[in-house]
C-alpha atoms as a PDB file:
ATOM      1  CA  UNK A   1       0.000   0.000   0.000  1.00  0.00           C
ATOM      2  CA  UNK A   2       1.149   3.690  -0.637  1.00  0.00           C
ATOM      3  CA  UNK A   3       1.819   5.806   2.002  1.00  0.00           C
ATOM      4  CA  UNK A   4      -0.069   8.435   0.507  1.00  0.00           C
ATOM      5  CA  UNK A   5      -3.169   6.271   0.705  1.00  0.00           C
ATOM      6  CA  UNK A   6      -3.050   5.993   4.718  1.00  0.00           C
ATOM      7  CA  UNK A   7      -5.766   8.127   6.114  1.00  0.00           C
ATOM      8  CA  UNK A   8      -4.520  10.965   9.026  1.00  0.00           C
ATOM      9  CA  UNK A   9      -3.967   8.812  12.839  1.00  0.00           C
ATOM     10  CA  UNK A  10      -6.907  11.040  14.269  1.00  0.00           C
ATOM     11  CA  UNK A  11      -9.142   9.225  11.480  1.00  0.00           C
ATOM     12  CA  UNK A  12      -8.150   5.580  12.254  1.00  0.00           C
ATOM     13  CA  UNK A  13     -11.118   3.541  13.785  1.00  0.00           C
ATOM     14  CA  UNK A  14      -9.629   0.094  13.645  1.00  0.00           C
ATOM     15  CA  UNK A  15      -7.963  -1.102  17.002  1.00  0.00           C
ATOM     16  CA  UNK A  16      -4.828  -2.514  15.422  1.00  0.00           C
ATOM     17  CA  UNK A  17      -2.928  -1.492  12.186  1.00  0.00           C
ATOM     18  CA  UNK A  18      -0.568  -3.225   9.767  1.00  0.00           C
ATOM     19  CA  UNK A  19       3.433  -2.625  10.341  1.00  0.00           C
ATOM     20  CA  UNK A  20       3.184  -0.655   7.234  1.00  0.00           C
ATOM     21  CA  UNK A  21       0.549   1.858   8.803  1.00  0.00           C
ATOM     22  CA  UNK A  22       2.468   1.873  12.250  1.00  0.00           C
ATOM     23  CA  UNK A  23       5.629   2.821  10.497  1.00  0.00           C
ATOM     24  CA  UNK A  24       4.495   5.825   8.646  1.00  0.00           C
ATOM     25  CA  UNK A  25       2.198   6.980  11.851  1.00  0.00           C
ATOM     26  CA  UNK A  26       5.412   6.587  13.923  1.00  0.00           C
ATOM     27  CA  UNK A  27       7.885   7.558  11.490  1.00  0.00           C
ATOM     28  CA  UNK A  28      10.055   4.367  11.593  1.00  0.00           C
ATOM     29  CA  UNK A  29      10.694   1.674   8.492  1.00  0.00           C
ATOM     30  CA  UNK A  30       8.994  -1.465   9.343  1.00  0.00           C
ATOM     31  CA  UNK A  31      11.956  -3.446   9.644  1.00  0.00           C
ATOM     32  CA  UNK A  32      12.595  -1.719  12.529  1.00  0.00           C
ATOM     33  CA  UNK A  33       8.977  -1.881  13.983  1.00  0.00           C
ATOM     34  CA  UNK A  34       9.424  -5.726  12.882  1.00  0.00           C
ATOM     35  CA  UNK A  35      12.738  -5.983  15.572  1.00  0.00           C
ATOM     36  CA  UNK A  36      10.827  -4.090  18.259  1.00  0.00           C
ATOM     37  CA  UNK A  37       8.234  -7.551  17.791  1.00  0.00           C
ATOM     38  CA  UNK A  38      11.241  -9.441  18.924  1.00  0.00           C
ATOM     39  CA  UNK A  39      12.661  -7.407  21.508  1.00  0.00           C
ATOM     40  CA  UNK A  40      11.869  -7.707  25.033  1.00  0.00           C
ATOM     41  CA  UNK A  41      12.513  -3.638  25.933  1.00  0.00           C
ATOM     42  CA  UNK A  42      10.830  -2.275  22.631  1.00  0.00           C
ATOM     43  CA  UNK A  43       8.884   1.540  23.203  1.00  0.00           C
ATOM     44  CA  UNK A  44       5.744  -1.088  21.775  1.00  0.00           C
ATOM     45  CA  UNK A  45       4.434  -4.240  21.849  1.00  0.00           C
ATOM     46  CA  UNK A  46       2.923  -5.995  18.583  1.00  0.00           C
ATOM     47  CA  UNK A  47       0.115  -8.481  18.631  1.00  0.00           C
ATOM     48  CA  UNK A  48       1.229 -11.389  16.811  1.00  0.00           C
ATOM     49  CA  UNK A  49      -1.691 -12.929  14.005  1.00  0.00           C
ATOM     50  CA  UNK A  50      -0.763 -15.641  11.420  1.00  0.00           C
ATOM     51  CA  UNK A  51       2.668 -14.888  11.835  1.00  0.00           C
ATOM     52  CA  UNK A  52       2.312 -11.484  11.247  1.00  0.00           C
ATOM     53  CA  UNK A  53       2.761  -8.259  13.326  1.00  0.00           C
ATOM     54  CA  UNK A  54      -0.132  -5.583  14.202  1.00  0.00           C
ATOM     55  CA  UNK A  55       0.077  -2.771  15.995  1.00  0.00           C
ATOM     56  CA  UNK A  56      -2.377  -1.475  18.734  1.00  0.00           C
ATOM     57  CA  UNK A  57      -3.996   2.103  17.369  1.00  0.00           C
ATOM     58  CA  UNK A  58      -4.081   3.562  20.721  1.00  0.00           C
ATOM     59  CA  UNK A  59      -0.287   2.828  21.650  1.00  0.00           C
ATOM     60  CA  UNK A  60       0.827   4.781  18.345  1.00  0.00           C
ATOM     61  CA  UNK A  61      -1.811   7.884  19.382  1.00  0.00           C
ATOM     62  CA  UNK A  62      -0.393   7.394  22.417  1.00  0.00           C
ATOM     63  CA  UNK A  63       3.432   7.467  21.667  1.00  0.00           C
ATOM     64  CA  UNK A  64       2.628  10.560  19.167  1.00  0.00           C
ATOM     65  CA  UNK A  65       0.906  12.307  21.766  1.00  0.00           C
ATOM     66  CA  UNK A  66      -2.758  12.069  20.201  1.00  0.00           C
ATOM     67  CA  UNK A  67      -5.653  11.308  22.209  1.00  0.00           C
ATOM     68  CA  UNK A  68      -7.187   7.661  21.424  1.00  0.00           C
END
């Protein structure tokens, strides 16, 4: 997906996001959202699905400083 196509964090109604959304919202490439998954002292926590990675919505408002 383009980034260009992600709608604005305050807009996002889903709970969790892909590691490509997180990435842009948080400003980070998603390999390195994809080693915070395995690391015990990552800033977040994914929630591991079919061997993928998503990423809570309200701990990336939260980290940017938006209200969930």
């Amino acid at each position: 997906m383009n980034q260009n196509t992600f709608p604005d964090l305050s807009e996002v109604k889903a709970t969790t996001v892909t590691t490509e959304q997180a990435s842009y919202y948080l400003g980070r490439k998603p390999a390195t959202l994809r080693l915070y998954g395995r690391s015990a002292e990552a800033p977040i926590k994914p929630i591991r699905f079919g061997g993928r990675y998503l990423w809570r919505t309200a701990d990336i408002k939260a980290i940017v400083g938006e209200t969930a």
